[in-house]
N, C-alpha and C. Protein backbone atom coordinates (compact mmCIF):
# COMPACT_ATOMS: atom_id res chain seq x y z
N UNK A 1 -62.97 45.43 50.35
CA UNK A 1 -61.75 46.18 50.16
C UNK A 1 -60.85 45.51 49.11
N UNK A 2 -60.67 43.86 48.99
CA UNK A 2 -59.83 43.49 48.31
C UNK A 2 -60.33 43.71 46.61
N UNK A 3 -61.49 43.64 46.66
CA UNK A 3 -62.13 43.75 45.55
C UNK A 3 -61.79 45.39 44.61
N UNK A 4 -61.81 46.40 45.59
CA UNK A 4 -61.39 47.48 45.06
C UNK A 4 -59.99 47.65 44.91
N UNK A 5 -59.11 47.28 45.44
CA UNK A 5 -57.95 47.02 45.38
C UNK A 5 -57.10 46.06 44.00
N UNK A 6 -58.12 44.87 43.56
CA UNK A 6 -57.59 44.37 42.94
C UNK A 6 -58.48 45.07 41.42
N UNK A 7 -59.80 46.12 41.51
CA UNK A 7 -59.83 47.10 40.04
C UNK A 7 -59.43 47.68 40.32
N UNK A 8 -57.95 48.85 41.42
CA UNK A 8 -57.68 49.72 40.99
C UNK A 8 -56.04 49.23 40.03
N UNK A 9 -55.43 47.96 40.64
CA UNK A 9 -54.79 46.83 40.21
C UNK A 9 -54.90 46.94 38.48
N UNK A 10 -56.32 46.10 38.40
CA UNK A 10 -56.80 46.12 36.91
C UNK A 10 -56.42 46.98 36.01
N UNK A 11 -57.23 47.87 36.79
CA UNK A 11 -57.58 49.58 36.13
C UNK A 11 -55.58 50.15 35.67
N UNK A 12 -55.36 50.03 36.51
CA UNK A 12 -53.65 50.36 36.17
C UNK A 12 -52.87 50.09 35.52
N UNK A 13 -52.77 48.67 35.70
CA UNK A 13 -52.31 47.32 34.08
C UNK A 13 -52.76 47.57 32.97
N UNK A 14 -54.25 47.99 32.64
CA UNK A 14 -55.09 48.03 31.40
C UNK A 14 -54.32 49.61 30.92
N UNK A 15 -54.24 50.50 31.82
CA UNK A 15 -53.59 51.66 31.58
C UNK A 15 -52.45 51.92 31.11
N UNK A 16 -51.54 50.96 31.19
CA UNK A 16 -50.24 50.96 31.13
C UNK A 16 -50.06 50.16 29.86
N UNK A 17 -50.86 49.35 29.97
CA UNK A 17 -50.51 47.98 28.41
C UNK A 17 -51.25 49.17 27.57
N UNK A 18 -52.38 50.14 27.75
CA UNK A 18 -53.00 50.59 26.27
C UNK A 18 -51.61 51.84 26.27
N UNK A 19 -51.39 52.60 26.86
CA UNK A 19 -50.05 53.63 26.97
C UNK A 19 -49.23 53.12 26.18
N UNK A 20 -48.79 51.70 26.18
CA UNK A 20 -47.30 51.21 25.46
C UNK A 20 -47.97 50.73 24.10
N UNK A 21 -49.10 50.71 23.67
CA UNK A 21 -49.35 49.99 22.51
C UNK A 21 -49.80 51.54 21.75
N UNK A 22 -49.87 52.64 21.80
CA UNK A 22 -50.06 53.45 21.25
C UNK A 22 -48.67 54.06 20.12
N UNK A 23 -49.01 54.51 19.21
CA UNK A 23 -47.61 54.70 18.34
C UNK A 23 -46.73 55.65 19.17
N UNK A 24 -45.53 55.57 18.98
CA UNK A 24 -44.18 56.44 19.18
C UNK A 24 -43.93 57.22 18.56
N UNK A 25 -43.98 56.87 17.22
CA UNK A 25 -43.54 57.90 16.03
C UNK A 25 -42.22 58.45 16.32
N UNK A 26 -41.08 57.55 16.21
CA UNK A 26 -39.70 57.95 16.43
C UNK A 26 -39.36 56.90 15.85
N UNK A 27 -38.40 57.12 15.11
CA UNK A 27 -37.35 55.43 14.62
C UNK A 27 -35.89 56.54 14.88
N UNK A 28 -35.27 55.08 15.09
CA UNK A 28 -33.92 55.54 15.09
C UNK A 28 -32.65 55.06 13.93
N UNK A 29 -32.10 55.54 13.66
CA UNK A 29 -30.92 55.04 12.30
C UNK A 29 -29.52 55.10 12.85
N UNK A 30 -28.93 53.87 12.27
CA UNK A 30 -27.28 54.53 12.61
C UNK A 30 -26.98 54.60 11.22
N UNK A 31 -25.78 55.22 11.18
CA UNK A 31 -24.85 55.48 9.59
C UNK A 31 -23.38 54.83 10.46
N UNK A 32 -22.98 53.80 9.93
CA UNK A 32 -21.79 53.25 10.22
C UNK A 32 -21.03 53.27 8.85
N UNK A 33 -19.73 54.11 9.23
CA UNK A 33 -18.41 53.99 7.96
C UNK A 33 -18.08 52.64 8.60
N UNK A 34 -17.76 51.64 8.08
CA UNK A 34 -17.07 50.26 8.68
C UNK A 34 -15.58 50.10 7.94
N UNK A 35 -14.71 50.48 8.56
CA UNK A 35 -13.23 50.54 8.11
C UNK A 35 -13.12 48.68 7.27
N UNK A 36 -14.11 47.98 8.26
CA UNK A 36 -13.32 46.29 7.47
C UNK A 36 -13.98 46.48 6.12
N UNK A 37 -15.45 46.48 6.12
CA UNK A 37 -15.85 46.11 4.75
C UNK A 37 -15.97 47.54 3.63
N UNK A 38 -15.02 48.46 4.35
CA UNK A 38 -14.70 49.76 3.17
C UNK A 38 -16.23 50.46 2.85
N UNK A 39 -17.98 49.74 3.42
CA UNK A 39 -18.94 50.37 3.59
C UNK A 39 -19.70 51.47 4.33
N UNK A 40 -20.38 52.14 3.74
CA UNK A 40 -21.31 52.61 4.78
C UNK A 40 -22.44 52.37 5.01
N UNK A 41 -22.26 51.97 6.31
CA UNK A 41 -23.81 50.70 6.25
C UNK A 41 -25.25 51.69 6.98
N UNK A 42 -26.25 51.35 6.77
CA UNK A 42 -27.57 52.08 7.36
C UNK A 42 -28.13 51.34 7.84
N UNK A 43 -28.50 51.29 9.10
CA UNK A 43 -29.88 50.82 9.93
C UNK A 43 -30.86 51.42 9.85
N UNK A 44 -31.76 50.89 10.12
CA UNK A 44 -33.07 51.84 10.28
C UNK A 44 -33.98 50.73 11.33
N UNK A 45 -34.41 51.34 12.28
CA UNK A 45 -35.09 50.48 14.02
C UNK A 45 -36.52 51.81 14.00
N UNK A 46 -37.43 50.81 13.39
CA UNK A 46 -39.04 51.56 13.30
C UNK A 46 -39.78 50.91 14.83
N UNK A 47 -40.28 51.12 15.55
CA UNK A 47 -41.17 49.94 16.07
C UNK A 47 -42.49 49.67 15.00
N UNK A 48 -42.53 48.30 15.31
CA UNK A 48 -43.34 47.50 14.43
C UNK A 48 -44.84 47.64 14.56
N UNK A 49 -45.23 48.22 15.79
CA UNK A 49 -46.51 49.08 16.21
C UNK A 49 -46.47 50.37 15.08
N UNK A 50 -45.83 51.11 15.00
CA UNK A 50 -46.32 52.32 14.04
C UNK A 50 -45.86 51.83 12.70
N UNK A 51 -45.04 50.86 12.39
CA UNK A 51 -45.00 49.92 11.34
C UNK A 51 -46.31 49.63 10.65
N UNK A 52 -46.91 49.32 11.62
CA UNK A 52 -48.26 48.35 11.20
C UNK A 52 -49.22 49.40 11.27
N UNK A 53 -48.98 50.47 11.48
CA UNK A 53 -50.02 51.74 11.09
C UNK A 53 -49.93 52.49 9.88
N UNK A 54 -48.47 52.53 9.71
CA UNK A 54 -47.69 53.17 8.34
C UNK A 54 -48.36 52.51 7.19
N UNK A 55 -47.98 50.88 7.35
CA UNK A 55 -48.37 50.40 5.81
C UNK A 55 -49.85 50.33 5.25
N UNK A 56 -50.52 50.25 6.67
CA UNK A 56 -52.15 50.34 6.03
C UNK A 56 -52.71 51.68 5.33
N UNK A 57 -51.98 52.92 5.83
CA UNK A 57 -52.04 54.04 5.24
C UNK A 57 -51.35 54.20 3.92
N UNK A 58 -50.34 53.62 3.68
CA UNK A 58 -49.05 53.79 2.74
C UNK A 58 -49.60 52.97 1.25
N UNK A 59 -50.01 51.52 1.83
CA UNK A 59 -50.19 50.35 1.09
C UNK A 59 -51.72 49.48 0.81
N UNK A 60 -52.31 50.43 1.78
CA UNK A 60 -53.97 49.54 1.74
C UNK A 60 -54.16 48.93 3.02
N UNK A 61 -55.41 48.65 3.45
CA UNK A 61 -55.88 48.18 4.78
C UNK A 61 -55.22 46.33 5.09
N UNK A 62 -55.05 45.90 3.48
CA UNK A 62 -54.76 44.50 3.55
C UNK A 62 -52.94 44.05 4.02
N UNK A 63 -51.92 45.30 3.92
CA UNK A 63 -50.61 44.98 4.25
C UNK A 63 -50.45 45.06 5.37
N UNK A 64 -49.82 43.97 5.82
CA UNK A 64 -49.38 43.12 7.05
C UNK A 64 -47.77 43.07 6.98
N UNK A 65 -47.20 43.94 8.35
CA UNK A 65 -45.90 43.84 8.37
C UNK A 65 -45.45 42.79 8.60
N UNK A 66 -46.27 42.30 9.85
CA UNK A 66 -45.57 40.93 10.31
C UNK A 66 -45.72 39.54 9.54
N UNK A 67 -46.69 39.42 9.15
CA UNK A 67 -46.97 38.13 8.10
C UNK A 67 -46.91 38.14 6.71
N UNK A 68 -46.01 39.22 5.69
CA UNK A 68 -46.19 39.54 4.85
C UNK A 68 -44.91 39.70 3.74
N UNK A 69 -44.32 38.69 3.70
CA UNK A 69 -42.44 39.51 2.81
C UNK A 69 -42.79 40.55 1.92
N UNK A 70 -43.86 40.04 1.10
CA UNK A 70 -44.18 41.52 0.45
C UNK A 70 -44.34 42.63 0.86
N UNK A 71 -45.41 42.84 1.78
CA UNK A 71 -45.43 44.23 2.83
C UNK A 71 -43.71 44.76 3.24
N UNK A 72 -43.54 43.45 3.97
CA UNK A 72 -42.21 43.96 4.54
C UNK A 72 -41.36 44.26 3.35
N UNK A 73 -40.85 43.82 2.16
CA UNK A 73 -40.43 44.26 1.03
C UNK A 73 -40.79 45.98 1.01
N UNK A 74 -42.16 45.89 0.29
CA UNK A 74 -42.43 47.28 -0.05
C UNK A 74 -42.03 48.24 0.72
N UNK A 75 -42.29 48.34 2.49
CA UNK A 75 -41.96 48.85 4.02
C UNK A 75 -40.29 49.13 3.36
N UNK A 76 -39.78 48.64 3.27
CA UNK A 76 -38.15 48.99 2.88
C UNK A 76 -37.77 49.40 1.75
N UNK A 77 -38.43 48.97 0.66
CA UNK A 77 -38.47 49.95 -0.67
C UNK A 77 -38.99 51.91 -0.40
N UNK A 78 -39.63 51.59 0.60
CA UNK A 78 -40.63 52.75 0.97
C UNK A 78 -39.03 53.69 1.75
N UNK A 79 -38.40 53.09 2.64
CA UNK A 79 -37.75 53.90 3.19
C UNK A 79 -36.79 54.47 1.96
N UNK A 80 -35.79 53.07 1.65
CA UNK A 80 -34.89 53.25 0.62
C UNK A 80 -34.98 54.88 -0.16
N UNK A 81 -36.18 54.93 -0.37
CA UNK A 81 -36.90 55.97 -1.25
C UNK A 81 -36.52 57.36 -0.95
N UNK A 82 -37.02 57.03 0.51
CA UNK A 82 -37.15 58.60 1.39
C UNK A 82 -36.13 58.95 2.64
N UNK A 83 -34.92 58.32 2.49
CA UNK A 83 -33.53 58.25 2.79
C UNK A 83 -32.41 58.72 1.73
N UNK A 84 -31.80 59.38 2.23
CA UNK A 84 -30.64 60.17 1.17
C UNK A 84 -29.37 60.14 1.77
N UNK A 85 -28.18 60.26 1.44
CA UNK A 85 -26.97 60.98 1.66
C UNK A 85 -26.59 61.49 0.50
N UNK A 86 -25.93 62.81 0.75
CA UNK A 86 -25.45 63.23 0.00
C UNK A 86 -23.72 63.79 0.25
N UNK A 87 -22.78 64.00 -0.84
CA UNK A 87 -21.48 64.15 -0.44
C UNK A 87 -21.01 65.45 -0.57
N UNK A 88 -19.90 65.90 -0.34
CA UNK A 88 -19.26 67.73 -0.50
C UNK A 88 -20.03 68.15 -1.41
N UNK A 89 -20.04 66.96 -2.40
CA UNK A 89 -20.42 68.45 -3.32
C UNK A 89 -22.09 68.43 -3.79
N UNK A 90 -23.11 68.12 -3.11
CA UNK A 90 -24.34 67.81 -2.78
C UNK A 90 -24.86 66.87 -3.52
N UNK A 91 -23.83 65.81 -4.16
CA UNK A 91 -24.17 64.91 -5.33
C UNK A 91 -24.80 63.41 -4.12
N UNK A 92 -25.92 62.96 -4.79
CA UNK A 92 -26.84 61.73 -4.03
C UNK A 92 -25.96 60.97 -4.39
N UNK A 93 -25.78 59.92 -3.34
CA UNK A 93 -24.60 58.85 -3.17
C UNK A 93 -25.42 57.60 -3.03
N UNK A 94 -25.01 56.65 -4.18
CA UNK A 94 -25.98 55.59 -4.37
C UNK A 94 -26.13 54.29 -3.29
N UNK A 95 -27.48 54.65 -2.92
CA UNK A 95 -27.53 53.05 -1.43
C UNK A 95 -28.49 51.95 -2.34
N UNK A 96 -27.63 50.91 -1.92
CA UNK A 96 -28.51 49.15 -1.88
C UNK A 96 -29.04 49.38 -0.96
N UNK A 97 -30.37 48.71 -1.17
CA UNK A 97 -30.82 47.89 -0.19
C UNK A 97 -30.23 46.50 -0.07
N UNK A 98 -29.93 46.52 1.39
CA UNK A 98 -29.63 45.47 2.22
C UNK A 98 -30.38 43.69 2.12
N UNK A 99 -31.73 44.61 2.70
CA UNK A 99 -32.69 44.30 3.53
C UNK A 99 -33.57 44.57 4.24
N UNK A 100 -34.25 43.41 4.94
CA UNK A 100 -35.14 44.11 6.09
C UNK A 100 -35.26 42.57 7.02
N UNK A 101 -36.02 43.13 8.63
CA UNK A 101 -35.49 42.32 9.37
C UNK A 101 -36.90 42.39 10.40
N UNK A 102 -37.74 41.59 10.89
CA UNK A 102 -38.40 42.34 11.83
C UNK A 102 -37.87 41.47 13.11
N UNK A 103 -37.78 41.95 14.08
CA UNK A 103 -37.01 41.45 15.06
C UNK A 103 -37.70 41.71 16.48
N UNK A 104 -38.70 41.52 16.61
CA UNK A 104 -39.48 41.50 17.97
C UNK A 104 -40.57 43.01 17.66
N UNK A 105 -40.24 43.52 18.70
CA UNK A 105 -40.96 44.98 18.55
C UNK A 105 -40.71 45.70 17.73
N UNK A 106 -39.54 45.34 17.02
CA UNK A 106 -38.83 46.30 15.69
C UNK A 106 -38.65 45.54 14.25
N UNK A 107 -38.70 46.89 13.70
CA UNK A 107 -38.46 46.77 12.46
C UNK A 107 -37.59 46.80 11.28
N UNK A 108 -36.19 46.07 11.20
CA UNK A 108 -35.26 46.80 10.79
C UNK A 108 -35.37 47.28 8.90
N UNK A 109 -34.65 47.82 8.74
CA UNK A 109 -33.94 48.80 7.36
C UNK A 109 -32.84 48.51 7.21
N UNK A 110 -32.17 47.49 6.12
CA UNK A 110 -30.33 48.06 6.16
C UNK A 110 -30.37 48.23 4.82
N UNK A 111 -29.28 49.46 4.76
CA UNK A 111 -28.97 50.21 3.36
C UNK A 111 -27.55 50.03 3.41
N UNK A 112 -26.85 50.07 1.91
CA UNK A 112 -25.30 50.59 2.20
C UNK A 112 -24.82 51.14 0.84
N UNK A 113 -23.52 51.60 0.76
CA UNK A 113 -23.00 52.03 -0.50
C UNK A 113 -21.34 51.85 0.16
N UNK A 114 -20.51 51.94 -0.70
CA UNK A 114 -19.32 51.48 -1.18
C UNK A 114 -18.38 52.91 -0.19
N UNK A 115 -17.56 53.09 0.50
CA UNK A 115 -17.62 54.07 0.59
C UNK A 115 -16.40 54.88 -0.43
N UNK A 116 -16.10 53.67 -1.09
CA UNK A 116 -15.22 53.94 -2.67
C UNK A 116 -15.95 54.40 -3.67
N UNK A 117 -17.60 54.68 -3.15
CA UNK A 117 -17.69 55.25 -4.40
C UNK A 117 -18.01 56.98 -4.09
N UNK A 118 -17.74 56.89 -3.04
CA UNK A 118 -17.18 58.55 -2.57
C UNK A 118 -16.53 59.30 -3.15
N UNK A 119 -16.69 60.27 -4.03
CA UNK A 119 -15.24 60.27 -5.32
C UNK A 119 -14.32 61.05 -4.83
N UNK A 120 -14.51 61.29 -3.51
CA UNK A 120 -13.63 62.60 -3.00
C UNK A 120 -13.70 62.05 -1.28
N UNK A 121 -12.47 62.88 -0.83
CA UNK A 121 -12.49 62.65 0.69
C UNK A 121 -13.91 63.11 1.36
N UNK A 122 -14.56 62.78 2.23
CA UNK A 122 -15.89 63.31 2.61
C UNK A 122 -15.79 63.66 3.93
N UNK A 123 -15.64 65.15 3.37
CA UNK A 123 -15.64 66.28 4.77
C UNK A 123 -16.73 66.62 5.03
N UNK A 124 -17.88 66.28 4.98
CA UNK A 124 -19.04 66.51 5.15
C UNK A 124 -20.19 65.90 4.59
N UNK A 125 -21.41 65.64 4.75
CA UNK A 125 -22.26 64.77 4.42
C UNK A 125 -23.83 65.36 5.10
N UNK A 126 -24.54 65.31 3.75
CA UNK A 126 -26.02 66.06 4.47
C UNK A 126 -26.59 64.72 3.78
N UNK A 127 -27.64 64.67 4.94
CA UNK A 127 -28.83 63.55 4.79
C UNK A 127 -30.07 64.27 4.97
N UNK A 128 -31.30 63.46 4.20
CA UNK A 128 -32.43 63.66 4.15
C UNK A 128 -32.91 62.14 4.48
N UNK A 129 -34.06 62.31 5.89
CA UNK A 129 -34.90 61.09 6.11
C UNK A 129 -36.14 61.61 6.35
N UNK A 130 -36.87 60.93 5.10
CA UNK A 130 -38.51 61.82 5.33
C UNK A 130 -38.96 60.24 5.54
N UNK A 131 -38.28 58.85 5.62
CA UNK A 131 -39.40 57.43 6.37
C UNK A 131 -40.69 58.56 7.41
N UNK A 132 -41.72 58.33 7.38
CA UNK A 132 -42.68 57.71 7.99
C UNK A 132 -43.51 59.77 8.15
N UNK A 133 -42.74 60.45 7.86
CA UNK A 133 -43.16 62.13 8.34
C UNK A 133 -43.71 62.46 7.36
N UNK A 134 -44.37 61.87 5.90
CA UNK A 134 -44.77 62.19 5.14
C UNK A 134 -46.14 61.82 5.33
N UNK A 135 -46.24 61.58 5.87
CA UNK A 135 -47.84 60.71 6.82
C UNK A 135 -47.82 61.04 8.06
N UNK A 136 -47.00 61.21 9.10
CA UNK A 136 -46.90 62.00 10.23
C UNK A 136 -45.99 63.19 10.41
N UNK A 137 -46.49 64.11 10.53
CA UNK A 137 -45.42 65.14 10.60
C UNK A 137 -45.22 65.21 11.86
N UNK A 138 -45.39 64.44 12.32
CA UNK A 138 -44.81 64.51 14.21
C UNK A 138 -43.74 63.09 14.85
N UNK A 139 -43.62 62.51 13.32
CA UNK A 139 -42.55 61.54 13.11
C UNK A 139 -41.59 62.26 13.45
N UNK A 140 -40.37 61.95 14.71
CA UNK A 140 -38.93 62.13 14.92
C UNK A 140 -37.90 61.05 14.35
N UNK A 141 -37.12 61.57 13.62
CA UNK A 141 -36.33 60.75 13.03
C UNK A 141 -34.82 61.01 13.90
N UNK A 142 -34.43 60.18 14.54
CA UNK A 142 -33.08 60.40 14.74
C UNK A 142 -31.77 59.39 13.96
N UNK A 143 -31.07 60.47 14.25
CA UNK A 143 -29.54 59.25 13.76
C UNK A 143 -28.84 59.63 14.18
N UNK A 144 -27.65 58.27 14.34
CA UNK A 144 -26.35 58.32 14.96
C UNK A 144 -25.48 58.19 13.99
N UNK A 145 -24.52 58.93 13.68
CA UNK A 145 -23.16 58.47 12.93
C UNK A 145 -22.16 57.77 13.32
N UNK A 146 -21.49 56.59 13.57
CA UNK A 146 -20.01 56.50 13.75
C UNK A 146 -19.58 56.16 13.08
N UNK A 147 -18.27 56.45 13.36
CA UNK A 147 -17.02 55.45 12.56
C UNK A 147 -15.97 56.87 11.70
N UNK A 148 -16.40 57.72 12.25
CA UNK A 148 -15.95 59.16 10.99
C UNK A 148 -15.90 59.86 11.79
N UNK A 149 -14.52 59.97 12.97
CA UNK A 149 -14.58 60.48 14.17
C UNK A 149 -15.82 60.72 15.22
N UNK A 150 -15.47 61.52 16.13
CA UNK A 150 -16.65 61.51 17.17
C UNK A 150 -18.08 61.09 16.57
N UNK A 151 -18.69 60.33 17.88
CA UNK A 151 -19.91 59.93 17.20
C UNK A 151 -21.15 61.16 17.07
N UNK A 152 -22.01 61.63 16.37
CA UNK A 152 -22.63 62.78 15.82
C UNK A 152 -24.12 62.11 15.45
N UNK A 153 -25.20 62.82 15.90
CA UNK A 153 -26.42 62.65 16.07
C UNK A 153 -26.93 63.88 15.55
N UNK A 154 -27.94 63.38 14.82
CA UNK A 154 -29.12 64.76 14.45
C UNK A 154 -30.06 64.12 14.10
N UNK A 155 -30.99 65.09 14.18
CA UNK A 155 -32.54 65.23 14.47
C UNK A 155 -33.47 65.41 13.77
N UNK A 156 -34.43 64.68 13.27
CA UNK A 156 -35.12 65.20 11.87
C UNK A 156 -36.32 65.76 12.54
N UNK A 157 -37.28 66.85 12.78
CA UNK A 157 -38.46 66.89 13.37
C UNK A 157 -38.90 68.40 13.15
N UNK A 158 -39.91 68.07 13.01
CA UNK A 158 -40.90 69.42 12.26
C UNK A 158 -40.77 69.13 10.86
N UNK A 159 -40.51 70.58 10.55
CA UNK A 159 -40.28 70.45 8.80
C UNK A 159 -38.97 70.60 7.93
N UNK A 160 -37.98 70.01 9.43
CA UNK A 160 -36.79 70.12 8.91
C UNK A 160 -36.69 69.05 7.89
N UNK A 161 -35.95 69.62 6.18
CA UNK A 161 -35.92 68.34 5.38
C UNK A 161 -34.25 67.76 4.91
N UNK A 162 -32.83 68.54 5.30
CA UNK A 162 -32.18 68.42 5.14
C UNK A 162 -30.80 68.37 6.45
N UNK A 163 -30.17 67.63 7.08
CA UNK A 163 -29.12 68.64 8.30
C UNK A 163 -28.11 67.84 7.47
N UNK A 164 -26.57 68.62 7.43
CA UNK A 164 -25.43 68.24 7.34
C UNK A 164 -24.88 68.34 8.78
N UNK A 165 -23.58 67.12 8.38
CA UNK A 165 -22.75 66.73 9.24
C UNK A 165 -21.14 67.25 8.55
N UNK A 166 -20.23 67.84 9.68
CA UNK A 166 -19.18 67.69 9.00
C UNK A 166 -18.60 66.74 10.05
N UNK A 167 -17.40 66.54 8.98
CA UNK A 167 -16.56 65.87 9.87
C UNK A 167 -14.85 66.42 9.79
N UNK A 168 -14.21 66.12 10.99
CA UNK A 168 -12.67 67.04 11.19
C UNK A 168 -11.76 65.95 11.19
């Protein structure tokens, strides 16, 4: 009895560790206005599991997120790319890259731009995030906004390629 008890044990653990190591295909972003440093800063939180699936498709079988500044370089050039804001008047609003960060199970992205170089009050703001759906189209992209009244979330998924946000 103990013997079956401790493979159905096994059998369950092995089930559960292969379940969590399978991709997600979701990253999440914030867009922070930061009143101190007058920026708007971008995160970007990939897990480093579909990380490490992305770049072998993206970059060749040989790029390595985790052991690699270059990989990880390119991995953030790659988003930079396929990340947008745009302002009232649908003009692309220029982001630095930050950086990049890998930080346990994740993967970070930081972007920012000035928010002085806004040339106008910004009553509204449409983004485009195609990271990782150009290779999965079952990639969910979410984001959070704060800092520009209530905090505001939207959803990138299917073949949506553009959502605006206003703000009051």
């Amino acid at each position: 009895m103990n013997k079956i008890i401790h493979w159905i044990i096994g059998t369950l653990l092995f089930a559960a560790f292969s379940l969590s190591a399978h991709q997600q295909k979701s990253a999440i972003s914030t867009i922070l206005f930061n009143p101190r440093t007058k920026n708007i800063e971008i995160m970007h939180r990939f897990r480093v599991h579909d990380a490490e699936h992305a770049v072998k498709q993206i970059f060749g079988k040989d790029a390595d997120i985790i052991d690699s500044k270059k990989t990880q370089k390119q991995f953030g050039d790659y988003v930079n790319q396929r990340f947008n804001l745009f302002d009232n008047d649908e003009q692309l609003m220029p982001l630095k890259m930050v950086g990049v960060e890998l930080d346990g199970k994740f993967f970070w992205v930081y972007q920012e731009t000035a928010i002085t170089s806004v040339p106008n009050q910004l009553d509204n703001m449409t983004i485009r995030h195609d990271a990782l759906r150009d290779i999965w189209p079952e990639q969910v992209n979410t984001i959070n906004v704060e800092g520009k009244g209530k905090l505001q979330t939207v959803t990138f998924t299917d073949s949506v390629e553009l959502l605006t946000l206003t703000f009051k």
